[in-house]
C-alpha atoms as a PDB file:
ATOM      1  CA  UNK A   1     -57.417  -0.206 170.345  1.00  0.00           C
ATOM      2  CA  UNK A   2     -55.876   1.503 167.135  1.00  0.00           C
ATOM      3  CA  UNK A   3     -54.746   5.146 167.716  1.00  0.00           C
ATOM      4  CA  UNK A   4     -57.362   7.833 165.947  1.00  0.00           C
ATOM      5  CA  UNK A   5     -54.321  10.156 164.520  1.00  0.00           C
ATOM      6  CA  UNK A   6     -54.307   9.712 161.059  1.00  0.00           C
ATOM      7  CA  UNK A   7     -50.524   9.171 160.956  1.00  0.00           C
ATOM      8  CA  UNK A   8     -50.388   5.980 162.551  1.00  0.00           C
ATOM      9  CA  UNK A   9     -54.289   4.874 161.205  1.00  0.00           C
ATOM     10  CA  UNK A  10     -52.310   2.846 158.656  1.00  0.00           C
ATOM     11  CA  UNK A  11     -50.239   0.797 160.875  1.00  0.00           C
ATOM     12  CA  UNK A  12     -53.611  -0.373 162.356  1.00  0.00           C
ATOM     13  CA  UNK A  13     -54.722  -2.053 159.244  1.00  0.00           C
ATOM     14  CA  UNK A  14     -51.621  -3.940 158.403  1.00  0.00           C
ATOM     15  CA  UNK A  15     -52.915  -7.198 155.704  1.00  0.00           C
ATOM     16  CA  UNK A  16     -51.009  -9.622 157.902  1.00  0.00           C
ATOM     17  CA  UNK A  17     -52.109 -12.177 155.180  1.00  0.00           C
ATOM     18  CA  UNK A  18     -49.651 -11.094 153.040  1.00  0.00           C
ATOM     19  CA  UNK A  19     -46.837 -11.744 155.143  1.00  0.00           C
ATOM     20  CA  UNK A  20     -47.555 -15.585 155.802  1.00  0.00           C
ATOM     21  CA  UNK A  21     -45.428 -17.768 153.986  1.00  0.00           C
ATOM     22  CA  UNK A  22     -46.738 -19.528 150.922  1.00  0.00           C
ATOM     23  CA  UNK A  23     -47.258 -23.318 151.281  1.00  0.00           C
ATOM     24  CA  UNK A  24     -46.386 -23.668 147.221  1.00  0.00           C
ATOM     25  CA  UNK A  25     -45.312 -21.210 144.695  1.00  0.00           C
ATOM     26  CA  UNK A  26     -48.002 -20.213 142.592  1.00  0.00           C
ATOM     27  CA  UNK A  27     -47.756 -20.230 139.275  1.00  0.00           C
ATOM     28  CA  UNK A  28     -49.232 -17.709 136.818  1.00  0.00           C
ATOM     29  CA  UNK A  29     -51.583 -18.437 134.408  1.00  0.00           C
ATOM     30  CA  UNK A  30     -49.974 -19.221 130.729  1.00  0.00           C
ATOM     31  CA  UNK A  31     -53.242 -17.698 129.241  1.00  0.00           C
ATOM     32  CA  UNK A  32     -53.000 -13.850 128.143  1.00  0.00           C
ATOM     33  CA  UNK A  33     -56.340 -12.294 130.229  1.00  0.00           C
ATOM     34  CA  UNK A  34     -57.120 -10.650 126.649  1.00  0.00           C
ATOM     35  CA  UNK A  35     -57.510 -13.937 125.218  1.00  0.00           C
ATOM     36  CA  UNK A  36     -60.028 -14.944 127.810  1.00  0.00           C
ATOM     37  CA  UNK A  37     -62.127 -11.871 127.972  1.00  0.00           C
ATOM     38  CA  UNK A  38     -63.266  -9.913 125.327  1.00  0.00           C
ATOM     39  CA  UNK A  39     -63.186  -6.301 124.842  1.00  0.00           C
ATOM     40  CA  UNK A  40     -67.345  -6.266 125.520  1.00  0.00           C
ATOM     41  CA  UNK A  41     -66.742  -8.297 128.407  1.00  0.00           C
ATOM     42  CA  UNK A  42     -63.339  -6.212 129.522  1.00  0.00           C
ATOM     43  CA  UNK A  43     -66.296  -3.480 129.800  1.00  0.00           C
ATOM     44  CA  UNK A  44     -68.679  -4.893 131.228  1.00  0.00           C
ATOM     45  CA  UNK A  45     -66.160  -5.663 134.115  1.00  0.00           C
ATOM     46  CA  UNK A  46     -65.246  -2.047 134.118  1.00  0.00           C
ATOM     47  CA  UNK A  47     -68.564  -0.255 133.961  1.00  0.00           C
ATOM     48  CA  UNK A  48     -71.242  -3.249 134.448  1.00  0.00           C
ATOM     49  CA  UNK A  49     -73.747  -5.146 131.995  1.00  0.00           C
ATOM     50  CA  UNK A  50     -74.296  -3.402 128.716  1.00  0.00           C
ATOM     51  CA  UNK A  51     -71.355  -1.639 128.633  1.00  0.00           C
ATOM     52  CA  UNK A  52     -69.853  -2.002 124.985  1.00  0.00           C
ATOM     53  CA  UNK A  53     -66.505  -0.518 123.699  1.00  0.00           C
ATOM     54  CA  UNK A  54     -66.734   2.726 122.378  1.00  0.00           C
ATOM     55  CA  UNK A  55     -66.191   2.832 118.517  1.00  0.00           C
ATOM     56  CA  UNK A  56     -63.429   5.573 116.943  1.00  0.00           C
ATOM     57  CA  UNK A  57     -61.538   5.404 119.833  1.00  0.00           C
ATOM     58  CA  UNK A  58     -57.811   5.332 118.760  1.00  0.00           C
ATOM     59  CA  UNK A  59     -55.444   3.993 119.038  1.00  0.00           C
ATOM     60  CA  UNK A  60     -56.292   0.725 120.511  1.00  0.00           C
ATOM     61  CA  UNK A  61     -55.020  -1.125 123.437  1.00  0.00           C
ATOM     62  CA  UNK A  62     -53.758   2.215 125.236  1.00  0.00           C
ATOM     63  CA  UNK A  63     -56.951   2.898 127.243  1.00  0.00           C
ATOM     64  CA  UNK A  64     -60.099   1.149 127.323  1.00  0.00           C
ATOM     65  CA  UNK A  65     -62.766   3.555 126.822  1.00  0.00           C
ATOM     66  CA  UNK A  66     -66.510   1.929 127.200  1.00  0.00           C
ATOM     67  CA  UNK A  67     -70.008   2.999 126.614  1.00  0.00           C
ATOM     68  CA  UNK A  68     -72.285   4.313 129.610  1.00  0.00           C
ATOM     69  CA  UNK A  69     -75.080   6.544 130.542  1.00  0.00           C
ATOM     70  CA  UNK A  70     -74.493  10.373 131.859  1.00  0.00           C
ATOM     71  CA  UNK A  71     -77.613  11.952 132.858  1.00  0.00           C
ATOM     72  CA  UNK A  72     -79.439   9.759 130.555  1.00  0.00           C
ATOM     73  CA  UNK A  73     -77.343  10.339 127.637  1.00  0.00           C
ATOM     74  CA  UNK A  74     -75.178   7.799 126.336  1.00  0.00           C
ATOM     75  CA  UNK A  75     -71.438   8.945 126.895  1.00  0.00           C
ATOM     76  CA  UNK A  76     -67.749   7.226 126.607  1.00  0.00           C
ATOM     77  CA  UNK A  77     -66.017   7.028 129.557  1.00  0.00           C
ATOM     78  CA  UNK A  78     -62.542   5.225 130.890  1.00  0.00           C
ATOM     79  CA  UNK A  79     -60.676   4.478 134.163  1.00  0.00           C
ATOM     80  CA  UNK A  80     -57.314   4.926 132.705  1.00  0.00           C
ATOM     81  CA  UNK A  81     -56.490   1.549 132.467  1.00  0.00           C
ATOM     82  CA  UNK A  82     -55.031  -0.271 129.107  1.00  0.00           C
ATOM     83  CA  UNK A  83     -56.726  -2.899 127.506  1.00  0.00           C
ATOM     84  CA  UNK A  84     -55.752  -6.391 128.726  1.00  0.00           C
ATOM     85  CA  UNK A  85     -52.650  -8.229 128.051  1.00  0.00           C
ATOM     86  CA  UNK A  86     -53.663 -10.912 124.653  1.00  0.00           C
ATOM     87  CA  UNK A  87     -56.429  -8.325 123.556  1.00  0.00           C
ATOM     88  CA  UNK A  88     -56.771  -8.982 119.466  1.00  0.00           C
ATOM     89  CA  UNK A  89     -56.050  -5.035 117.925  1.00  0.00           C
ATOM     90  CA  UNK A  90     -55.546  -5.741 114.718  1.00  0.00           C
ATOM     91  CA  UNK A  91     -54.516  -8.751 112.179  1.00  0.00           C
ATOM     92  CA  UNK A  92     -52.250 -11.195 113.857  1.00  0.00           C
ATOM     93  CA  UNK A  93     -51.464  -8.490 116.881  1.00  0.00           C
ATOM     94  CA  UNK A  94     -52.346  -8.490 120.155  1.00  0.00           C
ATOM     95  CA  UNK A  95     -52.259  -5.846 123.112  1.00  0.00           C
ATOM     96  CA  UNK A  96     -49.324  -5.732 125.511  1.00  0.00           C
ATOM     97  CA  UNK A  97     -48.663  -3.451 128.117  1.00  0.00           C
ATOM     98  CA  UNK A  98     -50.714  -0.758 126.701  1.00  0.00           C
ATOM     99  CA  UNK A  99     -49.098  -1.020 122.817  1.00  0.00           C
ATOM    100  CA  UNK A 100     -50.836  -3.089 119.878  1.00  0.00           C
ATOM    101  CA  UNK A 101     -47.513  -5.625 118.895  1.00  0.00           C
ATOM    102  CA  UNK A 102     -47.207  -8.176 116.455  1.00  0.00           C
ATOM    103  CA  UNK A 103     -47.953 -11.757 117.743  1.00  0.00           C
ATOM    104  CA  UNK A 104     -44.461 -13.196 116.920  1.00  0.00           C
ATOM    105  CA  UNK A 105     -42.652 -10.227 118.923  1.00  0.00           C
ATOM    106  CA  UNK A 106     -44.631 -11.334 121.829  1.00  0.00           C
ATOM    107  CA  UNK A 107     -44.928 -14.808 121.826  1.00  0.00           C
ATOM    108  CA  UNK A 108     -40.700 -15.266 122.347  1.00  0.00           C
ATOM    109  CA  UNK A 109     -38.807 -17.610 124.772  1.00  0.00           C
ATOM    110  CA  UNK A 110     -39.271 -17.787 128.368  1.00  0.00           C
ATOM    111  CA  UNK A 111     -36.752 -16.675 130.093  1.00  0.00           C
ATOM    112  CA  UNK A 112     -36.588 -17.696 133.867  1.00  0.00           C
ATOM    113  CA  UNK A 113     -34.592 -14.976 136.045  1.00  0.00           C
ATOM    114  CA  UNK A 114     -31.555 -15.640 138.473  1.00  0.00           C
ATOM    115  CA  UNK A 115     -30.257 -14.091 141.795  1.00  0.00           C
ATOM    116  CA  UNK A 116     -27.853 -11.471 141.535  1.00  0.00           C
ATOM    117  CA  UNK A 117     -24.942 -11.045 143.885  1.00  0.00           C
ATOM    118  CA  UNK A 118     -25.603 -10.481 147.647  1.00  0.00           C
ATOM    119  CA  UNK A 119     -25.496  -6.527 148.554  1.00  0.00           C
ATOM    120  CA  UNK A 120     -22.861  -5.732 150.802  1.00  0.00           C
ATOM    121  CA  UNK A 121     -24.605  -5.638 155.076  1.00  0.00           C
ATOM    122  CA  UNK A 122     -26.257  -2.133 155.547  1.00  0.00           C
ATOM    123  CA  UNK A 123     -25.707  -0.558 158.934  1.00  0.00           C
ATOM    124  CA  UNK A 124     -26.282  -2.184 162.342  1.00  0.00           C
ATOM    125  CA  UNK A 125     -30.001  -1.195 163.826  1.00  0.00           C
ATOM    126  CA  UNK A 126     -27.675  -0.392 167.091  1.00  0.00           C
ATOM    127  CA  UNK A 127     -24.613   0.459 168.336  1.00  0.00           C
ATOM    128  CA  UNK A 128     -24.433  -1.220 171.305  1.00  0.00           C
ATOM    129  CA  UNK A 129     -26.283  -4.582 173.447  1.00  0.00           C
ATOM    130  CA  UNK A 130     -26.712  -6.167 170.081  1.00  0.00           C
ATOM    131  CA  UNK A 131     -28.330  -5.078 166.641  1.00  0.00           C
ATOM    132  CA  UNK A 132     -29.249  -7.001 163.411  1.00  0.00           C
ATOM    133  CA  UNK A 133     -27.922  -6.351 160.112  1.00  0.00           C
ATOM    134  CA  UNK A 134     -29.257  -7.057 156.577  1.00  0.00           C
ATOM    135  CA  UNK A 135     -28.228  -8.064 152.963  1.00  0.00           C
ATOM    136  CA  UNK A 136     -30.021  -8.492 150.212  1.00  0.00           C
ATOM    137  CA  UNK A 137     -30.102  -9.393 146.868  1.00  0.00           C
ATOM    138  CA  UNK A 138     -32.407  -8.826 143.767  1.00  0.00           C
ATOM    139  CA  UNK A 139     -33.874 -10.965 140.390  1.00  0.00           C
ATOM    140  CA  UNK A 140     -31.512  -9.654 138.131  1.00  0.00           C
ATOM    141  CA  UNK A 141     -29.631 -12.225 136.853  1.00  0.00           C
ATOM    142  CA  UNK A 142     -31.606 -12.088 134.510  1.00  0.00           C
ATOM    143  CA  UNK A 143     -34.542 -10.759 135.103  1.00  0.00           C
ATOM    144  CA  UNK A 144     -37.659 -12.821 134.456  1.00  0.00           C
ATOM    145  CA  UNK A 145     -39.302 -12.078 131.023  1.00  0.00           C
ATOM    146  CA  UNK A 146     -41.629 -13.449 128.588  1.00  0.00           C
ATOM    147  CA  UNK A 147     -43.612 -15.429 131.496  1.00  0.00           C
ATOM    148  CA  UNK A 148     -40.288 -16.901 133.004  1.00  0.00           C
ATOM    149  CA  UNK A 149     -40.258 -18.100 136.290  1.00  0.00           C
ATOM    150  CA  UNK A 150     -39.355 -15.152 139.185  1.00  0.00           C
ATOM    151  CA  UNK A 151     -36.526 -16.325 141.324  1.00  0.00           C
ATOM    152  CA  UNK A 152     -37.224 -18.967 144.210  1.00  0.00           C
ATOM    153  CA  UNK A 153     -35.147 -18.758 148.026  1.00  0.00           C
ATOM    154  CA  UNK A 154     -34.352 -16.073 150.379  1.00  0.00           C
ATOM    155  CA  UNK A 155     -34.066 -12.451 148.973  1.00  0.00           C
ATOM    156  CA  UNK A 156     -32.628 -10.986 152.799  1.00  0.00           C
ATOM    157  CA  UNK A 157     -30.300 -12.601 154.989  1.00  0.00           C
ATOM    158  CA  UNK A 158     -29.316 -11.229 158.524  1.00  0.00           C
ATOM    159  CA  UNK A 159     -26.659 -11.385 160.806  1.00  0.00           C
ATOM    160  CA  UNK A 160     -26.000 -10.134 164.538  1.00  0.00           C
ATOM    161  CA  UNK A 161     -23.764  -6.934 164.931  1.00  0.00           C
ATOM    162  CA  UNK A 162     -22.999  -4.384 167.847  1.00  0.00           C
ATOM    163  CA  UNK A 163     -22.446  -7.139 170.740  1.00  0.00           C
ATOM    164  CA  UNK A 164     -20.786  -4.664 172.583  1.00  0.00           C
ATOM    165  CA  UNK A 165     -22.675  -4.176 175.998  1.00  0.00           C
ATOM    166  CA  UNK A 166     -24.467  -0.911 176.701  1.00  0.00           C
ATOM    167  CA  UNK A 167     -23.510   1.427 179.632  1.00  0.00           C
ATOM    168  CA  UNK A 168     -25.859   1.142 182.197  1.00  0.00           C
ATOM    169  CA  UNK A 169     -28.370   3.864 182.201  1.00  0.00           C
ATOM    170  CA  UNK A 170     -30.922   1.855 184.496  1.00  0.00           C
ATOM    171  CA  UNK A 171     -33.358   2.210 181.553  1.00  0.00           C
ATOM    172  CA  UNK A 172     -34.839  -0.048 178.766  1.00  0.00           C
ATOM    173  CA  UNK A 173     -34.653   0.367 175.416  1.00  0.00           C
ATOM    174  CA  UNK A 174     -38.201   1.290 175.269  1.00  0.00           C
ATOM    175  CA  UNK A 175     -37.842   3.537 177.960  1.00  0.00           C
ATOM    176  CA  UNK A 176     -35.396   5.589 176.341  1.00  0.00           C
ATOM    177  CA  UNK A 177     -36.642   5.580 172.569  1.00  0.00           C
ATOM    178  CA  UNK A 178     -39.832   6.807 173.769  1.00  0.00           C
ATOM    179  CA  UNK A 179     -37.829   9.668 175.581  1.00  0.00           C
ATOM    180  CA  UNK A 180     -37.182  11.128 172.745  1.00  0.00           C
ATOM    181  CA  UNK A 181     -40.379  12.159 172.368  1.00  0.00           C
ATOM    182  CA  UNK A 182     -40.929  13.951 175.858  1.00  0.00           C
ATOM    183  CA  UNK A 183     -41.993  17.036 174.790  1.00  0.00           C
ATOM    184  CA  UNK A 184     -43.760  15.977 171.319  1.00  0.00           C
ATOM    185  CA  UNK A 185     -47.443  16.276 171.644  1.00  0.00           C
ATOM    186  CA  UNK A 186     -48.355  15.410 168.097  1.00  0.00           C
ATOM    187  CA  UNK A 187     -50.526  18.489 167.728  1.00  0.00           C
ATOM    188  CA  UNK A 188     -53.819  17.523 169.866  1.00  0.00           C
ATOM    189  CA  UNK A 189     -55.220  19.604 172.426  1.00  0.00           C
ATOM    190  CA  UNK A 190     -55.220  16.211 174.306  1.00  0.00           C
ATOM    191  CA  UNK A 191     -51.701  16.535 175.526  1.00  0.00           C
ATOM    192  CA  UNK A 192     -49.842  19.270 176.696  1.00  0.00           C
ATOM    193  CA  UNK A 193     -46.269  20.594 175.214  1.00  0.00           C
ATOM    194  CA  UNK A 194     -44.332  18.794 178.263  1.00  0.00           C
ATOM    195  CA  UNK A 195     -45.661  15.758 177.738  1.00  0.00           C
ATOM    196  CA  UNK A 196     -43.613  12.834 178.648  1.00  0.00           C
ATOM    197  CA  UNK A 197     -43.719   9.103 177.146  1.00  0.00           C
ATOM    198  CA  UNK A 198     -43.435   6.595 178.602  1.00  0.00           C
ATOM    199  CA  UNK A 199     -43.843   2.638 177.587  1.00  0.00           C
ATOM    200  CA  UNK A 200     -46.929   0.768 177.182  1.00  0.00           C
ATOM    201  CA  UNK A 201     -46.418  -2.905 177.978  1.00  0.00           C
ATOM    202  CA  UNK A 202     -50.509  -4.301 179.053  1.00  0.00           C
ATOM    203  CA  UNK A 203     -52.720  -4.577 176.447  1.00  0.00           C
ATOM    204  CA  UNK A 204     -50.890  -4.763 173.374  1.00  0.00           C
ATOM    205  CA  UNK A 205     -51.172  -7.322 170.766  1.00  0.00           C
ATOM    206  CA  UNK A 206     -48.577  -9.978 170.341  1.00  0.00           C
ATOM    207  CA  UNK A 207     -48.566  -8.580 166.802  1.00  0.00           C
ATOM    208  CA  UNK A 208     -47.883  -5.253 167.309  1.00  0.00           C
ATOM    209  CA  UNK A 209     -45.339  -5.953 170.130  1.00  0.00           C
ATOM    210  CA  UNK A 210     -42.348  -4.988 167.817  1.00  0.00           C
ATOM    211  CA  UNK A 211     -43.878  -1.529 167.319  1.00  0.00           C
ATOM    212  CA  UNK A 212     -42.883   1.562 169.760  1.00  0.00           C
ATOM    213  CA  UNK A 213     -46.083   1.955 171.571  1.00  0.00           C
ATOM    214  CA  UNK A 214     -45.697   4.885 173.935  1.00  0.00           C
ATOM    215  CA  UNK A 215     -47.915   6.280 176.883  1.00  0.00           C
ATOM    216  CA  UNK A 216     -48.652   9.851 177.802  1.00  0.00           C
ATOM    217  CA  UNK A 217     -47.511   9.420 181.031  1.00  0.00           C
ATOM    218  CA  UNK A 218     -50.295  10.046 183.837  1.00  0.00           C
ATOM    219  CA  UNK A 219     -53.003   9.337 180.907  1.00  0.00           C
ATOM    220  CA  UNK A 220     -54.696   7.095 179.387  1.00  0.00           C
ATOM    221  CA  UNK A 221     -53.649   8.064 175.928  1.00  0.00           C
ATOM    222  CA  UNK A 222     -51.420   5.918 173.867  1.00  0.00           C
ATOM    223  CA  UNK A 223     -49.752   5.877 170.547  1.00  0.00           C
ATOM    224  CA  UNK A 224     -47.502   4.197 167.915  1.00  0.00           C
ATOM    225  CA  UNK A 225     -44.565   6.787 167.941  1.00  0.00           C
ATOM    226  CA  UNK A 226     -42.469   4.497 165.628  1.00  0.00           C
ATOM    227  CA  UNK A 227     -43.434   1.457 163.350  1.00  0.00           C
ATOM    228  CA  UNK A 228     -40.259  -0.995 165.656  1.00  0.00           C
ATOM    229  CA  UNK A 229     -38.125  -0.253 168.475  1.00  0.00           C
ATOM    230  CA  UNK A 230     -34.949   0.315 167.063  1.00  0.00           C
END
């Protein structure tokens, strides 16, 4: 059951797709989009079947305006968006990134980008019992351009930090993260000003186990109060 508040709504709808791994790299397409779809068919994508480019409407390739129907008269309207990538705008030029170039300044060696250096280790996500800390480094060296190839391998590494043990408190780390927000009663009349939180443990998805899921305690009310325990 995803929590109502619309603070935490989004961390209900997570597109857990995008976090599988790839089998293979895909590659993009070597094809310019403008040079597959016409202007009259760039429109008719934008605004349905009919729709035609509007005439007089300069300059090209920074925003694709298209014919339509207002009311029953027959306006020029846009959604802000350039004209594709390979769109012909004039005598050997074609549209790119918004701007009407000359074929030969676009049409220029690949260039496939490299990793930079690793990024010194940021902080440790605890002080104590054991933490994890991360590096990373970036496409920079170069940077990919003119359809080159984006850097393959790992972008993050981690490493343990903090293995120090705790003092014993007698509590969890749950148990004391959602502590801290005794007392926070996320502005519904549902829960009272001394609230305290306690952990949820039943019930929660084996996805969403990382997240700080706290109960009102002596309810039946439940919420993400942070996106991991820390």
């Amino acid at each position: 059951l995803c929590n109502s508040w619309p603070v935490f709504l989004s961390l209900c709808s997570l597109g857990e797709c995008l976090l599988d791994q790839p089998l293979k790299p895909l590659a993009l397409p070597e094809v310019l989009p403008g040079s597959s779809y016409s202007l009259d068919r760039q429109c008719e994508l934008a605004f349905g079947d009919g729709s035609k480019p509007c005439p007089f409407m300069q300059p090209p390739c920074g925003r694709l305006w298209c014919t339509g129907k207002s009311r029953g008269q027959l306006v020029c309207q846009t959604r802000h968006f350039p004209w594709a990538d390979g769109t012909a705008c004039g005598d050997g030029k074609l549209c790119m990134r918004g701007v009407c170039m000359d074929k030969m300044d676009i049409h220029k060696t690949k260039v496939d980008g490299r990793w930079g250096r690793w990024g010194s280790f940021g902080s440790c996500s605890r002080t104590c019992g054991g933490g994890v800390q991360l590096a990373k480094r970036e496409c920079n060296n170069p940077v990919p351009s003119n359809g080159g190839k984006y850097c393959q391998g790992v972008r993050v590494k981690y490493r343990s930090c903090s293995l120090n043990p705790c003092s014993d408190t007698g509590k969890s780390y749950r148990e004391e993260q959602c502590e801290a927000f005794n007392g926070f009663s996320l502005n519904t009349n549902r829960l009272t000003p001394s609230v305290v939180w306690v952990p949820k443990y039943s019930g929660v998805s084996p996805k969403d186990k990382c997240k700080l899921i706290c109960r009102a305690n002596g309810t039946g009310y439940f919420y993400v109060l942070a996106p991991k325990v820390s």
